[in-house]
PDB file of N, CA and C in Angstrom:
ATOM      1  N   UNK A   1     127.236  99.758 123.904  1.00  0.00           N
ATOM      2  CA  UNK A   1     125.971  99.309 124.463  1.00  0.00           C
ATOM      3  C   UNK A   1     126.128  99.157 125.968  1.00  0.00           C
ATOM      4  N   UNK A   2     125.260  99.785 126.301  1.00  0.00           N
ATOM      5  CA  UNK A   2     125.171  99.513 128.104  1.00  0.00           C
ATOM      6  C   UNK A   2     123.950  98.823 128.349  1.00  0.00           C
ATOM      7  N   UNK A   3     124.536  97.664 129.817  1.00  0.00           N
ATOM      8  CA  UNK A   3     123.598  96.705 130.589  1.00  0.00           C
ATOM      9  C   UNK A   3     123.642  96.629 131.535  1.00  0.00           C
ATOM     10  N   UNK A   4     122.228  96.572 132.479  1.00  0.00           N
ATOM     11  CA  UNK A   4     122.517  96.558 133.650  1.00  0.00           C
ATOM     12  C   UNK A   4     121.942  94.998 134.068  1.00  0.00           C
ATOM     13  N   UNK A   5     122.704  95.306 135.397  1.00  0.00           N
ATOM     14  CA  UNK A   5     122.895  93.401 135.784  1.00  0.00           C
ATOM     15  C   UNK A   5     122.633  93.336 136.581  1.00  0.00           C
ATOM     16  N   UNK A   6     122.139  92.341 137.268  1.00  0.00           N
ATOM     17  CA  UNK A   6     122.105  91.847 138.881  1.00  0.00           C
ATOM     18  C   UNK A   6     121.748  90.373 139.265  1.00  0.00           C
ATOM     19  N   UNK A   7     122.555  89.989 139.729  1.00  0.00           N
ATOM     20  CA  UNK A   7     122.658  88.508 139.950  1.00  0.00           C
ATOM     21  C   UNK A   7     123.144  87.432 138.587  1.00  0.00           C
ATOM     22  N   UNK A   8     123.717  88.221 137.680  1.00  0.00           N
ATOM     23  CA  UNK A   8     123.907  87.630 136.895  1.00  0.00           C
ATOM     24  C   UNK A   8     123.206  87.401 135.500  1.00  0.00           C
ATOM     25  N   UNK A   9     122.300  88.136 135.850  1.00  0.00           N
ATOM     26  CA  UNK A   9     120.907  88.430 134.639  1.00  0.00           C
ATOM     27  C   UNK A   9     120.616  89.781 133.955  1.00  0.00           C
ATOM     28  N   UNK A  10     120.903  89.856 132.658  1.00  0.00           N
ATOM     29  CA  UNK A  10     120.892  91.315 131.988  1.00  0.00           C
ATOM     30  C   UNK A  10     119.404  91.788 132.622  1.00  0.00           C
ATOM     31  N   UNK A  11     119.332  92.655 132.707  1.00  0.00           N
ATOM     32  CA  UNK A  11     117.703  93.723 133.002  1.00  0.00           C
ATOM     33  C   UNK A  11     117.568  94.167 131.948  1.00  0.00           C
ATOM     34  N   UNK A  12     118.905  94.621 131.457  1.00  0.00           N
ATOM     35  CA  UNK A  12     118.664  96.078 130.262  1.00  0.00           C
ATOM     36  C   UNK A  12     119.183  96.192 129.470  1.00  0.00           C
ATOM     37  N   UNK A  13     119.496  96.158 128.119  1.00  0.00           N
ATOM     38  CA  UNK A  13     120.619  96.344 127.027  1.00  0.00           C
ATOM     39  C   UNK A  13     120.224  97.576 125.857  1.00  0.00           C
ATOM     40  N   UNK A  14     121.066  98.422 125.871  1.00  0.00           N
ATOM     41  CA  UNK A  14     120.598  99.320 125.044  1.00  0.00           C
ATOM     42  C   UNK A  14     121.831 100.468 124.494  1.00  0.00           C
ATOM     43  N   UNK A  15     121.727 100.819 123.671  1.00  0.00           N
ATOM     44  CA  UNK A  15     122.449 102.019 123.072  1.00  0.00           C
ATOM     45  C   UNK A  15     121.773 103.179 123.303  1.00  0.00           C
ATOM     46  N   UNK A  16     120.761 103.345 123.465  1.00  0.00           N
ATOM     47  CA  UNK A  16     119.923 104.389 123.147  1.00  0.00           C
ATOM     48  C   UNK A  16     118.989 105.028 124.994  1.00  0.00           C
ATOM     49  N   UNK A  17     120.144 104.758 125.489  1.00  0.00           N
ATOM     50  CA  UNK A  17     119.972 105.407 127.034  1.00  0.00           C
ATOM     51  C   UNK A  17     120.103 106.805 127.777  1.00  0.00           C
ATOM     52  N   UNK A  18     119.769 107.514 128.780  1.00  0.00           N
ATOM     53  CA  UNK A  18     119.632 108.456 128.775  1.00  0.00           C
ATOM     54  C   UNK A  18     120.319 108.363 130.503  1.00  0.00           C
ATOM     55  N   UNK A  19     121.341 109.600 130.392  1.00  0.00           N
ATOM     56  CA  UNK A  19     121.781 109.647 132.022  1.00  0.00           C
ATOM     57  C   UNK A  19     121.610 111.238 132.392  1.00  0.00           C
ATOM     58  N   UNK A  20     121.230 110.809 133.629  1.00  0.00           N
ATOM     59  CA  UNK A  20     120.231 112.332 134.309  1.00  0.00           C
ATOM     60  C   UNK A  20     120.667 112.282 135.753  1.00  0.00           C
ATOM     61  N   UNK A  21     121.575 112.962 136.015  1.00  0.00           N
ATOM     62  CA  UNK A  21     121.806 113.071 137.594  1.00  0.00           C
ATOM     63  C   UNK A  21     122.382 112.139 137.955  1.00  0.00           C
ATOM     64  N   UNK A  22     123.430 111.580 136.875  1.00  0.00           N
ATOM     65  CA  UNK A  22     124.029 110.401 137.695  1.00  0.00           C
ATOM     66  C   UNK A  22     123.682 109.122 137.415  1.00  0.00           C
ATOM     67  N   UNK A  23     122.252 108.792 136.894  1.00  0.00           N
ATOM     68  CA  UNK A  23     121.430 107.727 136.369  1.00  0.00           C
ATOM     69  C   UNK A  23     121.710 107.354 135.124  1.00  0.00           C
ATOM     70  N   UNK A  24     121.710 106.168 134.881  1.00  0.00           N
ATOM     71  CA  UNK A  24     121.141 105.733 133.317  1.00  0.00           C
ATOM     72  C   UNK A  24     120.012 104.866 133.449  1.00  0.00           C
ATOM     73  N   UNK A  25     119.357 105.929 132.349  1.00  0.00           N
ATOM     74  CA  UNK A  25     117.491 105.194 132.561  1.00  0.00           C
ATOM     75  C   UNK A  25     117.182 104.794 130.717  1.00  0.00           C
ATOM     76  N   UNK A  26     117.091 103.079 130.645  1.00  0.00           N
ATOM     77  CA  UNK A  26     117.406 102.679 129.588  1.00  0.00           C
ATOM     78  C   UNK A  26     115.651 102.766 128.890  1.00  0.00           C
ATOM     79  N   UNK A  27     115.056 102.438 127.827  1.00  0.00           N
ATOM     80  CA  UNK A  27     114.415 102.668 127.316  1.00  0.00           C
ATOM     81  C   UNK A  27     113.737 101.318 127.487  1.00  0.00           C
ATOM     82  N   UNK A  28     112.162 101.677 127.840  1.00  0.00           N
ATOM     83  CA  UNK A  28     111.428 100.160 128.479  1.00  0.00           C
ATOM     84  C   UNK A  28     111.637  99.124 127.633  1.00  0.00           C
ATOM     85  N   UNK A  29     111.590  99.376 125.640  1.00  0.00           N
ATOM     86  CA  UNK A  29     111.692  98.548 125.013  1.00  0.00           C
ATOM     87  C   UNK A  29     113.262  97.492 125.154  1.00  0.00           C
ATOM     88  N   UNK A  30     113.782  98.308 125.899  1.00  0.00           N
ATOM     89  CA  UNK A  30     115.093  97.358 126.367  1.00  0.00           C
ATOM     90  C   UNK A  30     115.161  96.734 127.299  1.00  0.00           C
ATOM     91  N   UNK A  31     113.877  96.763 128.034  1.00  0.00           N
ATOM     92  CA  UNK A  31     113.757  95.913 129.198  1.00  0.00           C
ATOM     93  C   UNK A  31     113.708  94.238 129.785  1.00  0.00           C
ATOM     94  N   UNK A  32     114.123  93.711 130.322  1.00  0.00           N
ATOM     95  CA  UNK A  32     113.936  92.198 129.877  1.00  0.00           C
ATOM     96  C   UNK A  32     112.677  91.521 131.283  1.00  0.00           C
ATOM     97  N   UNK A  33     111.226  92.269 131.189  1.00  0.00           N
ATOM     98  CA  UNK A  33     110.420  92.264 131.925  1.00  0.00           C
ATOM     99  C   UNK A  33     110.256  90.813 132.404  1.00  0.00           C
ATOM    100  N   UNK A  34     110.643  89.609 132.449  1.00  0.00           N
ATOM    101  CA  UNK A  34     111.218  88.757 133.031  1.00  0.00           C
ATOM    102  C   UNK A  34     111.570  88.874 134.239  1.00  0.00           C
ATOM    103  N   UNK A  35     112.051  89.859 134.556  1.00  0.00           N
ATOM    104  CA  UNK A  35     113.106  89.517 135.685  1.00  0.00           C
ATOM    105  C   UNK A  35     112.245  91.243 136.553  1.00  0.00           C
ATOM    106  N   UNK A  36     111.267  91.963 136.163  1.00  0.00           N
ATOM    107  CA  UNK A  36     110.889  92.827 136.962  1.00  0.00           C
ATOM    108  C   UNK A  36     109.037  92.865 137.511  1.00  0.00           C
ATOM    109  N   UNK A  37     108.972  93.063 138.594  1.00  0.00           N
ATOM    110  CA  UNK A  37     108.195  93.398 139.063  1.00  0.00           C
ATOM    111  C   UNK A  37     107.350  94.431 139.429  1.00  0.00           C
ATOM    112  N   UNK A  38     106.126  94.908 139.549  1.00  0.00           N
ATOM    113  CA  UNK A  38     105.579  96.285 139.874  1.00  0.00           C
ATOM    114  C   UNK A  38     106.108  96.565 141.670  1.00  0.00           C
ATOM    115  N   UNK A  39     106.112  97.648 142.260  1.00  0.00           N
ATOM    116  CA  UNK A  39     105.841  97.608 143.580  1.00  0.00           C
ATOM    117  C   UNK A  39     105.064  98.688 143.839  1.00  0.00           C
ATOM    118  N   UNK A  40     104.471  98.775 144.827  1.00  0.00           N
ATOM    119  CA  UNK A  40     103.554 100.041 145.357  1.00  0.00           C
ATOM    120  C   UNK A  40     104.377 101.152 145.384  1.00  0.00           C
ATOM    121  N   UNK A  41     105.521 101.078 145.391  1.00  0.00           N
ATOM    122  CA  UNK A  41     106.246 102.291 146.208  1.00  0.00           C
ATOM    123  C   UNK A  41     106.274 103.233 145.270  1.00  0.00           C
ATOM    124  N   UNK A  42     106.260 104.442 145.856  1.00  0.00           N
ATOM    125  CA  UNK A  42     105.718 105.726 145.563  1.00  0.00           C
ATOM    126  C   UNK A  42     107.022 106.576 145.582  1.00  0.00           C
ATOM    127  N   UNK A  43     107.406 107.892 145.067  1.00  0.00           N
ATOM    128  CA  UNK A  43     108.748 108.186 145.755  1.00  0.00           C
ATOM    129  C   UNK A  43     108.354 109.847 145.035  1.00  0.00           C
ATOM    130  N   UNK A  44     108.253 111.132 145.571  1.00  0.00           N
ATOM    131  CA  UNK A  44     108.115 112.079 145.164  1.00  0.00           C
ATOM    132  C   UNK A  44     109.266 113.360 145.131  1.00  0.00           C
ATOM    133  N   UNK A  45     109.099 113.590 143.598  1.00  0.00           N
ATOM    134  CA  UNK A  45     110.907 114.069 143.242  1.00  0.00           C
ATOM    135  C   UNK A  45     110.240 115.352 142.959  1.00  0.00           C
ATOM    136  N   UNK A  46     110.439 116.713 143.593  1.00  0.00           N
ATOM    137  CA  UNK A  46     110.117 117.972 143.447  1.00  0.00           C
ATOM    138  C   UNK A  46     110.326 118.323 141.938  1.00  0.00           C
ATOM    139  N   UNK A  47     111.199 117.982 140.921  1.00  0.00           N
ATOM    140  CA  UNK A  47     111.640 118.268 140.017  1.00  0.00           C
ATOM    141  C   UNK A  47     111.565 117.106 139.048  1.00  0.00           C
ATOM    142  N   UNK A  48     111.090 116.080 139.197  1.00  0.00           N
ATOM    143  CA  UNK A  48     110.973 115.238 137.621  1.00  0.00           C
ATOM    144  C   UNK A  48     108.996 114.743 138.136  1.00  0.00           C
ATOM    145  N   UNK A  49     108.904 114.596 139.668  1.00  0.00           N
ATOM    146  CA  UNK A  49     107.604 114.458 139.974  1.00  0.00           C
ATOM    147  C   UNK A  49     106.993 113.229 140.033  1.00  0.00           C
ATOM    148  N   UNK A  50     106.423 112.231 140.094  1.00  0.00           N
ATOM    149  CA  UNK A  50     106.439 110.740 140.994  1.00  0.00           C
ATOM    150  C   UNK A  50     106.618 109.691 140.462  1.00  0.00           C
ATOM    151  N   UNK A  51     108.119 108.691 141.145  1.00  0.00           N
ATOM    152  CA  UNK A  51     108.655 108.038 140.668  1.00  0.00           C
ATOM    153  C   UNK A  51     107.976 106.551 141.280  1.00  0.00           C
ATOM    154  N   UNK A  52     107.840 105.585 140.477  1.00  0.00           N
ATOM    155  CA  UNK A  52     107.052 104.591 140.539  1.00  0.00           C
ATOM    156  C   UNK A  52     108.233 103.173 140.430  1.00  0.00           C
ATOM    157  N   UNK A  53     108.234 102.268 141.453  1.00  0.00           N
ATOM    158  CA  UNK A  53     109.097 101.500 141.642  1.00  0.00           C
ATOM    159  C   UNK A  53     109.174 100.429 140.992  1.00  0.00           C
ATOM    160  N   UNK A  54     109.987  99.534 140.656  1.00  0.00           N
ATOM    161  CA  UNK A  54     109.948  97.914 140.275  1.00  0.00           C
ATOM    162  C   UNK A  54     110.862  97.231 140.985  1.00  0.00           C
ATOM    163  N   UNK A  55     110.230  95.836 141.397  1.00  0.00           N
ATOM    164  CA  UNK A  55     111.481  94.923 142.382  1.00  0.00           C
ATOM    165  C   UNK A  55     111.726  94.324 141.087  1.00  0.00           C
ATOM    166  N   UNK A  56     113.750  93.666 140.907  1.00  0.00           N
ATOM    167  CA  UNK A  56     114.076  92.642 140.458  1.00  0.00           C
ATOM    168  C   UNK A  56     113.797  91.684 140.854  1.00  0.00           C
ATOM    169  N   UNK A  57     113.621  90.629 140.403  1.00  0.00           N
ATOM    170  CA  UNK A  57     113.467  89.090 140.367  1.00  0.00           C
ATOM    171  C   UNK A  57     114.343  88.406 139.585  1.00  0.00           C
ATOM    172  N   UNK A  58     115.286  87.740 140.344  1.00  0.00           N
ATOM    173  CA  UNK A  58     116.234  86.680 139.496  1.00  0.00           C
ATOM    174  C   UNK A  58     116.300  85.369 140.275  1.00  0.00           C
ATOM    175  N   UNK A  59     115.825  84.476 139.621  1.00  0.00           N
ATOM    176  CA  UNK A  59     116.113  82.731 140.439  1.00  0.00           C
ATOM    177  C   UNK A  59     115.648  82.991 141.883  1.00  0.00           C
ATOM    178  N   UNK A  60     114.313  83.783 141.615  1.00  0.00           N
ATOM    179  CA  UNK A  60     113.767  83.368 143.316  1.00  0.00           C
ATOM    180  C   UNK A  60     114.321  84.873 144.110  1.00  0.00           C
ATOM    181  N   UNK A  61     115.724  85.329 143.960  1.00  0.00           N
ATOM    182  CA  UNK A  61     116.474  86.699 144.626  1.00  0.00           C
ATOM    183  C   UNK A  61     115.640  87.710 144.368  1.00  0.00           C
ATOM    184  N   UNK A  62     115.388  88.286 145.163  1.00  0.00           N
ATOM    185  CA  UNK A  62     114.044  89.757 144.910  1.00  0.00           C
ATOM    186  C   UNK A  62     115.192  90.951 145.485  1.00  0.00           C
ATOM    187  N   UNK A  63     115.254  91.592 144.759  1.00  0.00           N
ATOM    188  CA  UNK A  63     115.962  93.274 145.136  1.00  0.00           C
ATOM    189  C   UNK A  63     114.531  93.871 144.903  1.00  0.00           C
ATOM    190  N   UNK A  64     114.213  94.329 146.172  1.00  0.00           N
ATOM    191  CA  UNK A  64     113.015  95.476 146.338  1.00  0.00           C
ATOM    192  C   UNK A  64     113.209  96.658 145.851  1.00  0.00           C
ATOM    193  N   UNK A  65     112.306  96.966 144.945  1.00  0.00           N
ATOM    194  CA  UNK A  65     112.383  98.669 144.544  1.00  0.00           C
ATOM    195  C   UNK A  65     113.835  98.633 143.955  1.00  0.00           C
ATOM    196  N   UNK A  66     114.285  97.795 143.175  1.00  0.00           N
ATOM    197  CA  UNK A  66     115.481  98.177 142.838  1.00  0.00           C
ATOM    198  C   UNK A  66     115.904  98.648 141.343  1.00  0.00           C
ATOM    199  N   UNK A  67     114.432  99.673 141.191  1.00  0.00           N
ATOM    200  CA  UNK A  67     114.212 100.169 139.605  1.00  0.00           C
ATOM    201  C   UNK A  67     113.492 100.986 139.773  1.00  0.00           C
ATOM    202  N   UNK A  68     113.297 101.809 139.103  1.00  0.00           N
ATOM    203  CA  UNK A  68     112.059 103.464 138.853  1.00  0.00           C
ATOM    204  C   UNK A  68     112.220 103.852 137.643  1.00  0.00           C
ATOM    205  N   UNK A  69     110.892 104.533 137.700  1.00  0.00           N
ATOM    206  CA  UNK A  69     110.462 105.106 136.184  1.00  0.00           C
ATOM    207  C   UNK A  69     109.685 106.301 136.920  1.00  0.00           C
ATOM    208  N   UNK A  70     109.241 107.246 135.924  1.00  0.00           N
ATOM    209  CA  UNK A  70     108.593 108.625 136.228  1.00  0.00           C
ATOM    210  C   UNK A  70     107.380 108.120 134.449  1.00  0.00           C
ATOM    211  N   UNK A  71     106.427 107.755 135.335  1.00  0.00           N
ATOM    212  CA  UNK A  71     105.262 107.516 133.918  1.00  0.00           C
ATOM    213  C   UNK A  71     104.900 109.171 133.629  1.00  0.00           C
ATOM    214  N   UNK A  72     104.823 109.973 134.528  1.00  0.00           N
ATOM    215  CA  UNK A  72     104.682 111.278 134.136  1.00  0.00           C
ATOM    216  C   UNK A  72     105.297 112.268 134.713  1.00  0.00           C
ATOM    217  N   UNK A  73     106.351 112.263 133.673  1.00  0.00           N
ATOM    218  CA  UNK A  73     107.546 113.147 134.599  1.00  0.00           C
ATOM    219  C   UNK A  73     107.106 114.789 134.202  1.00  0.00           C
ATOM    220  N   UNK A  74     107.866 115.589 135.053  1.00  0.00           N
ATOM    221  CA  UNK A  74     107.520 116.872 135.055  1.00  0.00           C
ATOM    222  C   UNK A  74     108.036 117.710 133.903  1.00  0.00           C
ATOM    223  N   UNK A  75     108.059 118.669 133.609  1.00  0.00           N
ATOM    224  CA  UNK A  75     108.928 119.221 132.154  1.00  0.00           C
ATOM    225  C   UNK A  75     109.925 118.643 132.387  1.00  0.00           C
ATOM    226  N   UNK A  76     111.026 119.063 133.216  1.00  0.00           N
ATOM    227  CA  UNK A  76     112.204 119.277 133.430  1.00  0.00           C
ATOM    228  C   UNK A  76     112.873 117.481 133.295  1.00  0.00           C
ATOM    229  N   UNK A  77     112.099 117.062 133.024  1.00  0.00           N
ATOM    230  CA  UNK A  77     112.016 115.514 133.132  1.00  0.00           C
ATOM    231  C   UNK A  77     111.620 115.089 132.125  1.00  0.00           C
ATOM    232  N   UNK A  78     111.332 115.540 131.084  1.00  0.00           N
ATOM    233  CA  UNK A  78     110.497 114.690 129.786  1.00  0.00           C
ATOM    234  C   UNK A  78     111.317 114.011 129.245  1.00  0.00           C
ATOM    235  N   UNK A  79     112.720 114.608 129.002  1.00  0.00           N
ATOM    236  CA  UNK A  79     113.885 113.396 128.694  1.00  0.00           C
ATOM    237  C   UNK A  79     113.542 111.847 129.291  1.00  0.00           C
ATOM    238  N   UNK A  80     113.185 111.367 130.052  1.00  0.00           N
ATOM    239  CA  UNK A  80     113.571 109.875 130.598  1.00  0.00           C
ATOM    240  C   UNK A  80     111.437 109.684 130.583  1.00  0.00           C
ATOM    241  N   UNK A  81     111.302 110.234 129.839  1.00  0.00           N
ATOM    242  CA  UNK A  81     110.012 109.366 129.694  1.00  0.00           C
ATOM    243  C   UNK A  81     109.630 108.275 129.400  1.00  0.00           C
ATOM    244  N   UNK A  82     108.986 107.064 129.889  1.00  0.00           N
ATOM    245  CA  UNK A  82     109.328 105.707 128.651  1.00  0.00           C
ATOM    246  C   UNK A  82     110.800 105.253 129.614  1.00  0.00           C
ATOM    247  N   UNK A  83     111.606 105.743 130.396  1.00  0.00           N
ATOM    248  CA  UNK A  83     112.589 104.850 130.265  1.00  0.00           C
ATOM    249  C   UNK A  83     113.195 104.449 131.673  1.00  0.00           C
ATOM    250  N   UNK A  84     113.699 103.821 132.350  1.00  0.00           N
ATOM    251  CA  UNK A  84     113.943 103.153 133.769  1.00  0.00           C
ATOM    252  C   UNK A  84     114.890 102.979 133.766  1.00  0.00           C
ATOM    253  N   UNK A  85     115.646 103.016 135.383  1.00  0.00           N
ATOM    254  CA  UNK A  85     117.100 103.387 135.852  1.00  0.00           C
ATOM    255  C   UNK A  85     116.307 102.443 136.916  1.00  0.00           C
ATOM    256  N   UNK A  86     118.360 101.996 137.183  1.00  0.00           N
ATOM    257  CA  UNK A  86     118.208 100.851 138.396  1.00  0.00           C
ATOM    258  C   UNK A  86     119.343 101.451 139.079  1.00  0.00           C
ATOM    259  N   UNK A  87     118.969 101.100 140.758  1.00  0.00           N
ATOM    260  CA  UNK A  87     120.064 100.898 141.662  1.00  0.00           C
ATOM    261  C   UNK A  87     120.074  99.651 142.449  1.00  0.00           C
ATOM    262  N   UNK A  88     120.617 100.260 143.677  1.00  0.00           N
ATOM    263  CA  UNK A  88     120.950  99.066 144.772  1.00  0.00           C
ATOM    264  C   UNK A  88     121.740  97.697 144.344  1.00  0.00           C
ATOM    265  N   UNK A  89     122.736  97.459 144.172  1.00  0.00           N
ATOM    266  CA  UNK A  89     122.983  96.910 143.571  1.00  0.00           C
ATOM    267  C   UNK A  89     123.492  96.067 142.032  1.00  0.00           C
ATOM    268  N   UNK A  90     122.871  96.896 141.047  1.00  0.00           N
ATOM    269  CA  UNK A  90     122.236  96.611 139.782  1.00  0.00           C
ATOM    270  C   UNK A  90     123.294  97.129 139.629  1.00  0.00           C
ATOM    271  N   UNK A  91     124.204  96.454 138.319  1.00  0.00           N
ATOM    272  CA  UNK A  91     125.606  97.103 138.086  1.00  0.00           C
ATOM    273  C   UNK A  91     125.518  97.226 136.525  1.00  0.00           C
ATOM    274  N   UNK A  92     125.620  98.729 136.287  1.00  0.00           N
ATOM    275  CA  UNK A  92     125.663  99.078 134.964  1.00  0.00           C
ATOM    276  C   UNK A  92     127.229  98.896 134.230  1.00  0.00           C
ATOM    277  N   UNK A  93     127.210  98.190 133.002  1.00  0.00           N
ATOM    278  CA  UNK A  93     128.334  97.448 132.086  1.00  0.00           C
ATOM    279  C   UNK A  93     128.170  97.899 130.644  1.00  0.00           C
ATOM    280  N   UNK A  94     129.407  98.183 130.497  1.00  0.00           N
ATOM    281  CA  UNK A  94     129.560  98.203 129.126  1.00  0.00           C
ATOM    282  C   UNK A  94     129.816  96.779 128.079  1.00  0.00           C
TER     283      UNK A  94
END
């Protein structure tokens, strides 16, 4: 099972994750929406096609944009549909 962490607070726990370029983008139902936020930010990927941000929130600590999802990813992308990858920080654990 892999989790990703930050500040000390699971985000994500799941078996059933998907890694794409380096990423692991866990499945929303594994999400612990607690601790995430929407953000405006926009981010356009020629090849999976527009990635939509979330800030963490833990005890007040905000990591900006420190999550994405593709709500409508491009073919080449349908794998990680439904499912969100974190950086900056966010430390993925076994």
């Amino acid at each position: 099972m892999l989790k990703a962490i930050w500040n000390g607070a699971v985000l994500a726990q799941s078996n059933a994750f998907k890694t794409v370029e380096g990423n692991v983008y866990f499945p929303r139902e594994a999400l612990n929406w607690e601790c995430l936020a929407e953000s405006s930010t926009r981010i356009h990927c020629p090849r999976k096609g527009v990635a939509r941000h979330l800030h963490v929130v833990v005890d007040g600590a905000v990591n900006a944009d420190a999550a994405w999802y593709f709500p409508e990813p491009k073919a080449a992308a349908r794998s990680i549909a439904g499912h969100v990858a974190f950086w900056r920080g966010v430390k993925i654990e076994r």
